[in-house]
PDB file of N, CA and C in Angstrom:
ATOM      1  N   UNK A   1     -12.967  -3.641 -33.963  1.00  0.00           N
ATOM      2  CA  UNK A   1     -12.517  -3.924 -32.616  1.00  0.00           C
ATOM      3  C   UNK A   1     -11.864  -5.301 -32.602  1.00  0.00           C
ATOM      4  N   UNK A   2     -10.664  -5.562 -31.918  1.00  0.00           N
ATOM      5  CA  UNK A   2      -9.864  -6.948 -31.781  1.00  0.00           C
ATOM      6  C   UNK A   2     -10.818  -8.000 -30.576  1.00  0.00           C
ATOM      7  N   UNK A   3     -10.617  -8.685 -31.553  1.00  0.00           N
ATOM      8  CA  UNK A   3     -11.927 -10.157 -31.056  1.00  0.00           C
ATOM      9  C   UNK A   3     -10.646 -11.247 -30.823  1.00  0.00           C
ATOM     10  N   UNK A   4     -10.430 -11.815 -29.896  1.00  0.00           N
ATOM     11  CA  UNK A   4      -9.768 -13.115 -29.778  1.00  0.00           C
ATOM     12  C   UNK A   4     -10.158 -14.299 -31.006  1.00  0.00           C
ATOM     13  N   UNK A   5      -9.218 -14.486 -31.330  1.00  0.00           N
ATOM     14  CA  UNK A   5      -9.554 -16.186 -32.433  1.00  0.00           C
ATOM     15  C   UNK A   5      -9.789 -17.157 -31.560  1.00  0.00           C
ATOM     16  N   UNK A   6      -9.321 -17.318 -30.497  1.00  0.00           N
ATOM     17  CA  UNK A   6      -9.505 -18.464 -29.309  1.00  0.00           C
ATOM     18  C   UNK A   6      -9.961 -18.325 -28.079  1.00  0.00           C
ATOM     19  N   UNK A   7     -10.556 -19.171 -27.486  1.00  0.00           N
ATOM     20  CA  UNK A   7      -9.841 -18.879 -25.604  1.00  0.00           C
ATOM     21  C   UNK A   7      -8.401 -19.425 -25.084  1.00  0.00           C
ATOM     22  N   UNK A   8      -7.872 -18.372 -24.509  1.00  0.00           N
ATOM     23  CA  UNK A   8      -7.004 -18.682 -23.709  1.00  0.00           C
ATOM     24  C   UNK A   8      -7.370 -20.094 -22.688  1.00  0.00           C
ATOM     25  N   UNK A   9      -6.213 -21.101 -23.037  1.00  0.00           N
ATOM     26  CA  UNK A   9      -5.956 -22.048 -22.246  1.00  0.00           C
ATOM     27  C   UNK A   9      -6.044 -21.259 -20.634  1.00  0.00           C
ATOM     28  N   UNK A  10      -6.235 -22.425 -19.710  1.00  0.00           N
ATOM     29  CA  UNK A  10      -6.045 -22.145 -18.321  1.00  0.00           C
ATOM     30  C   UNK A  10      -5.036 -22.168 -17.622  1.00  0.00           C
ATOM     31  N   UNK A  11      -3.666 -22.710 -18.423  1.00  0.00           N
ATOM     32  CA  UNK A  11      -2.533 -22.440 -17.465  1.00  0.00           C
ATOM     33  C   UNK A  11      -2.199 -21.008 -18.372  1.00  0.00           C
ATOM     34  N   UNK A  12      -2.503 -21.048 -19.868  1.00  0.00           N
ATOM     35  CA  UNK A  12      -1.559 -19.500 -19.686  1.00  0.00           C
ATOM     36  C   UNK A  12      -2.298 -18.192 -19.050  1.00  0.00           C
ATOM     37  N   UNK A  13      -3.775 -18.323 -18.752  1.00  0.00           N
ATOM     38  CA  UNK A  13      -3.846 -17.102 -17.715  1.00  0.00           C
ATOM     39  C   UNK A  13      -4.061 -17.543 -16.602  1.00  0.00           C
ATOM     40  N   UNK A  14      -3.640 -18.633 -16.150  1.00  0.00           N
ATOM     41  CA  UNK A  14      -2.804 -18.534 -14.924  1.00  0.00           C
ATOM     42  C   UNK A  14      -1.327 -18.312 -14.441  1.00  0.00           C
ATOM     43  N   UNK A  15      -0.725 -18.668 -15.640  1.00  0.00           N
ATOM     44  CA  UNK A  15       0.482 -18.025 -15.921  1.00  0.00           C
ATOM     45  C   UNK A  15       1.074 -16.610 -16.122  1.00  0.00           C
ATOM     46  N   UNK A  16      -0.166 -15.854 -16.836  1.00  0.00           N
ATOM     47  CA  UNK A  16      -0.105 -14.240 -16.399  1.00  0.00           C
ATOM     48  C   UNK A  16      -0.584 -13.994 -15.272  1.00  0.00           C
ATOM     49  N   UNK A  17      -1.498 -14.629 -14.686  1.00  0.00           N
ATOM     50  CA  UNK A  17      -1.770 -14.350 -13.026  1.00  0.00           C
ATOM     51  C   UNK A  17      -1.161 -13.799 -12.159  1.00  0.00           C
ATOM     52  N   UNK A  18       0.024 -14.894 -12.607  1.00  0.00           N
ATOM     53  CA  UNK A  18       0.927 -15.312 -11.471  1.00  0.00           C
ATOM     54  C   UNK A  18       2.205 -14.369 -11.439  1.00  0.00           C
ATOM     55  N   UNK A  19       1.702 -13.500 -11.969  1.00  0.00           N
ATOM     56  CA  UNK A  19       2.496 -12.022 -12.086  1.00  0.00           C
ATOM     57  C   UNK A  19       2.385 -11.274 -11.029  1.00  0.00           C
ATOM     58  N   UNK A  20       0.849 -11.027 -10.829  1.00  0.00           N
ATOM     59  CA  UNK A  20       0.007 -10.149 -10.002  1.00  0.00           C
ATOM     60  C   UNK A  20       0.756 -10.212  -8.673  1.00  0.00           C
ATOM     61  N   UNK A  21       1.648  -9.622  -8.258  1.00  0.00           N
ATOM     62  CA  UNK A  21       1.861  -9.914  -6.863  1.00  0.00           C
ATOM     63  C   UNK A  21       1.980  -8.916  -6.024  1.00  0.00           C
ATOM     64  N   UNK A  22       1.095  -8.958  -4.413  1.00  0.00           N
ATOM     65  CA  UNK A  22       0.836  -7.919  -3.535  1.00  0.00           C
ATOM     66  C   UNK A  22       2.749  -7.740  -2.840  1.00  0.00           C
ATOM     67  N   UNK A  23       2.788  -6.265  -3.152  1.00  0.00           N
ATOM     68  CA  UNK A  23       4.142  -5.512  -1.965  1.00  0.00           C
ATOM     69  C   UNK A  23       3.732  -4.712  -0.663  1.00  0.00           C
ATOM     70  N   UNK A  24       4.833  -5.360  -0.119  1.00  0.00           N
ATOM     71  CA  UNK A  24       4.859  -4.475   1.255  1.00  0.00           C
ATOM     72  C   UNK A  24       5.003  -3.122   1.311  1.00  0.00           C
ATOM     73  N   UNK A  25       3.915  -2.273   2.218  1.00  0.00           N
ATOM     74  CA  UNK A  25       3.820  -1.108   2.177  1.00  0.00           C
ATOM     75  C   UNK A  25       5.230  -0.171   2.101  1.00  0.00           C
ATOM     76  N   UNK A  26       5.643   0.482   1.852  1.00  0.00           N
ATOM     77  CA  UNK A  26       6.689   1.359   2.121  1.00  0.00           C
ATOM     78  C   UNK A  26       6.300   2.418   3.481  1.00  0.00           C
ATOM     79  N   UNK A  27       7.395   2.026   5.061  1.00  0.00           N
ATOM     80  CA  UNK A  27       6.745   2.549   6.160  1.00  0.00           C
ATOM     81  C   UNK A  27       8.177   3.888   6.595  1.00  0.00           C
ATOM     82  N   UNK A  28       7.506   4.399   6.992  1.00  0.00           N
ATOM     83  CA  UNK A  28       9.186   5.464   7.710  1.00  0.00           C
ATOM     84  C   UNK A  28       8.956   5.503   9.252  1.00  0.00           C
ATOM     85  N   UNK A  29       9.786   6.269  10.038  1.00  0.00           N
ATOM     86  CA  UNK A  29       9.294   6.076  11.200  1.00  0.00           C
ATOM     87  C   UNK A  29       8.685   7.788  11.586  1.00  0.00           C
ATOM     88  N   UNK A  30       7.801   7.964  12.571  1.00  0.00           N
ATOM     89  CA  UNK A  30       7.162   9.089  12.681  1.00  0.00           C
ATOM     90  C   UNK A  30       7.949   9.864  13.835  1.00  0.00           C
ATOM     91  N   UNK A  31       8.066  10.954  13.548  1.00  0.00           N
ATOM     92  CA  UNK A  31       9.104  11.949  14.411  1.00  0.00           C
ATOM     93  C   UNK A  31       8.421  12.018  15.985  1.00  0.00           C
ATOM     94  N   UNK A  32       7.523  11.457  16.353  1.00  0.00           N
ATOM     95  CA  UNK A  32       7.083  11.087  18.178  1.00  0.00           C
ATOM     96  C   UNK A  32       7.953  10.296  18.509  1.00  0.00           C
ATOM     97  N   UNK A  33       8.544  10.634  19.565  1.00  0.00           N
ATOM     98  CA  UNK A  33       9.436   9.916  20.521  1.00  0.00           C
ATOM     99  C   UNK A  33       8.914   8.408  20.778  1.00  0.00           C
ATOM    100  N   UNK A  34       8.043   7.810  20.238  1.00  0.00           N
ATOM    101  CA  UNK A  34       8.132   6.412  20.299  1.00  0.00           C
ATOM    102  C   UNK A  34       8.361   5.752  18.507  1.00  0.00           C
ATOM    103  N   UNK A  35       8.194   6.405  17.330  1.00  0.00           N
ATOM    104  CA  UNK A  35       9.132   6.227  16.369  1.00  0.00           C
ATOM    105  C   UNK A  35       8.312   5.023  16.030  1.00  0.00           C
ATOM    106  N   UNK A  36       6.967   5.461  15.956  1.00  0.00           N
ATOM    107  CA  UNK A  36       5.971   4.417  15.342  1.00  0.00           C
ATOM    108  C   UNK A  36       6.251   4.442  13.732  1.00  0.00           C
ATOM    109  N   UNK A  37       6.286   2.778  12.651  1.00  0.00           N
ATOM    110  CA  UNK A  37       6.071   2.897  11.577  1.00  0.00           C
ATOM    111  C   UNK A  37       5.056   3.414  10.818  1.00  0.00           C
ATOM    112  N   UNK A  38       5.044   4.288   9.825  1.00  0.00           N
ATOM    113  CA  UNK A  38       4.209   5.168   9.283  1.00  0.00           C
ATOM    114  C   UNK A  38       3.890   4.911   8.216  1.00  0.00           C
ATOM    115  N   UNK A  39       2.657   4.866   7.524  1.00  0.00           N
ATOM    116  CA  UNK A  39       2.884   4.998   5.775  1.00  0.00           C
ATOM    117  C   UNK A  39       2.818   6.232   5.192  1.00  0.00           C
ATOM    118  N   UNK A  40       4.444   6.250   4.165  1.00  0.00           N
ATOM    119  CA  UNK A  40       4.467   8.147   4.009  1.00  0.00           C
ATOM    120  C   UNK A  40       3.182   8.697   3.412  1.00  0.00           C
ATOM    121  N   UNK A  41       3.491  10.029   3.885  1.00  0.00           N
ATOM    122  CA  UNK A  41       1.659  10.936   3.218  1.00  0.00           C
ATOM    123  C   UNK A  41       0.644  10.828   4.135  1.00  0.00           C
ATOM    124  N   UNK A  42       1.012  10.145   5.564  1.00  0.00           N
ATOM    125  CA  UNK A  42      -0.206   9.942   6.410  1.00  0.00           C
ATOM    126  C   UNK A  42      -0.102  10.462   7.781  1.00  0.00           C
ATOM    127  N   UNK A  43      -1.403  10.789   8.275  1.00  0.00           N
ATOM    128  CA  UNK A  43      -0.725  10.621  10.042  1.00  0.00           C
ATOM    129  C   UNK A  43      -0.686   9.976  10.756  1.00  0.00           C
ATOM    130  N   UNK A  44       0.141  10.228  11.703  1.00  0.00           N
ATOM    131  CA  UNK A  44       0.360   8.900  12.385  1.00  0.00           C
ATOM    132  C   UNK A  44      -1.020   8.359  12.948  1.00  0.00           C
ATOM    133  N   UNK A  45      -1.052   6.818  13.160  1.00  0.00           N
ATOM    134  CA  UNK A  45      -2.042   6.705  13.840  1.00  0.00           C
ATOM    135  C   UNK A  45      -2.014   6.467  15.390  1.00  0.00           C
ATOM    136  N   UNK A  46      -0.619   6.719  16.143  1.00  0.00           N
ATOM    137  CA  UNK A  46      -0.479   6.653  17.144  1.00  0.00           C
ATOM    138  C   UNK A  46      -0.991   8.206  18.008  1.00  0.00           C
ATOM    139  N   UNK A  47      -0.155   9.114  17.273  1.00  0.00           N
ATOM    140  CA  UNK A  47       0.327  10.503  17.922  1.00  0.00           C
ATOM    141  C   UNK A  47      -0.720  11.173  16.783  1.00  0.00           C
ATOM    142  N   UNK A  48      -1.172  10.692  16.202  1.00  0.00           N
ATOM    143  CA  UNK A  48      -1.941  12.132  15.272  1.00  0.00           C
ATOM    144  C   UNK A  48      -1.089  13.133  14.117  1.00  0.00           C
ATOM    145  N   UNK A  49       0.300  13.561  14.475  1.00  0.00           N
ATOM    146  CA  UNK A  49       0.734  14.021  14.065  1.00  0.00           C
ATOM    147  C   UNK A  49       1.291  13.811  12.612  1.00  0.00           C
ATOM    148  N   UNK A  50       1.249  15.243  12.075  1.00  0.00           N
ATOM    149  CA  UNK A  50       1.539  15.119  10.172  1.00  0.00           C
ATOM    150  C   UNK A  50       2.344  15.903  10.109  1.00  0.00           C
ATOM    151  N   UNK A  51       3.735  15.703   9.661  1.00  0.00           N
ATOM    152  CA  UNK A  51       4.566  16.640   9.099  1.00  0.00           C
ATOM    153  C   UNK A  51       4.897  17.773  10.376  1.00  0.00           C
ATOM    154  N   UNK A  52       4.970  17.240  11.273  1.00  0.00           N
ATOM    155  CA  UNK A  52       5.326  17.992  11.932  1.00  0.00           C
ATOM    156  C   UNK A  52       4.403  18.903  13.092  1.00  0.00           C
ATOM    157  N   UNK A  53       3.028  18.855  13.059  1.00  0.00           N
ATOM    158  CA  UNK A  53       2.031  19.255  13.699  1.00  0.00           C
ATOM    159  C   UNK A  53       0.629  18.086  13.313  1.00  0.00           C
ATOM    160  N   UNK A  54       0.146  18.947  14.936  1.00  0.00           N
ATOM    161  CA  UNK A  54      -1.011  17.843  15.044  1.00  0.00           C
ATOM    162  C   UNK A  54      -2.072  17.802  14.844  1.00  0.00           C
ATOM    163  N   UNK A  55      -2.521  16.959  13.826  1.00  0.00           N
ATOM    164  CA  UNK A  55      -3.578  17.327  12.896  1.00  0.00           C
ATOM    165  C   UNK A  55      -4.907  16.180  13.140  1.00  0.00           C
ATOM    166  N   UNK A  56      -4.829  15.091  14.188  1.00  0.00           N
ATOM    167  CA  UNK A  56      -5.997  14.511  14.553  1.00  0.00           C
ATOM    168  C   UNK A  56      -5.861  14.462  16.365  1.00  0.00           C
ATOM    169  N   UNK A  57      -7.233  14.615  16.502  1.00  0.00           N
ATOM    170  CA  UNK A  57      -7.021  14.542  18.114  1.00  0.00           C
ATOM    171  C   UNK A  57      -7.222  13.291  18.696  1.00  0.00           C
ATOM    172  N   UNK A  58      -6.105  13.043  20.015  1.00  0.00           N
ATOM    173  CA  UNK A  58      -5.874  11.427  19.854  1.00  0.00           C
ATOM    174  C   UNK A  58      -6.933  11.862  21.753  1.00  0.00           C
ATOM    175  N   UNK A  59      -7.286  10.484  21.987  1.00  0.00           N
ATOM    176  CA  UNK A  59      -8.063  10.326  23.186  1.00  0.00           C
ATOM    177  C   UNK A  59      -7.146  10.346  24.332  1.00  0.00           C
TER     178      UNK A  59
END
């Protein structure tokens, strides 16, 4: 099994760290007449609706 010869210094894995970086969701807008942003694959959380029918019941 591969064993490190050293420890890694602290800037170079902070230097791979600093890779790690969070993206913004990818949103569409949802086919209800108010055209709430959506994240695709989900239902809305306004209208309930998925793909076209309504699949959670809103209050």
């Amino acid at each position: 099994m591969a064993v490190p010869k050293r420890k890694l210094s602290r800037s170079n894995t902070r230097h791979r760290r600093a890779q790690w970086k969070a993206t913004l969701p990818h949103l569409s807008p949802c086919p209800c007449p108010r055209k709430e942003m959506v994240v695709p694959h989900r239902a809305c959380t306004h209208c309930g609706v998925y793909k076209g029918r309504q699949v959670v019941d809103q209050p």
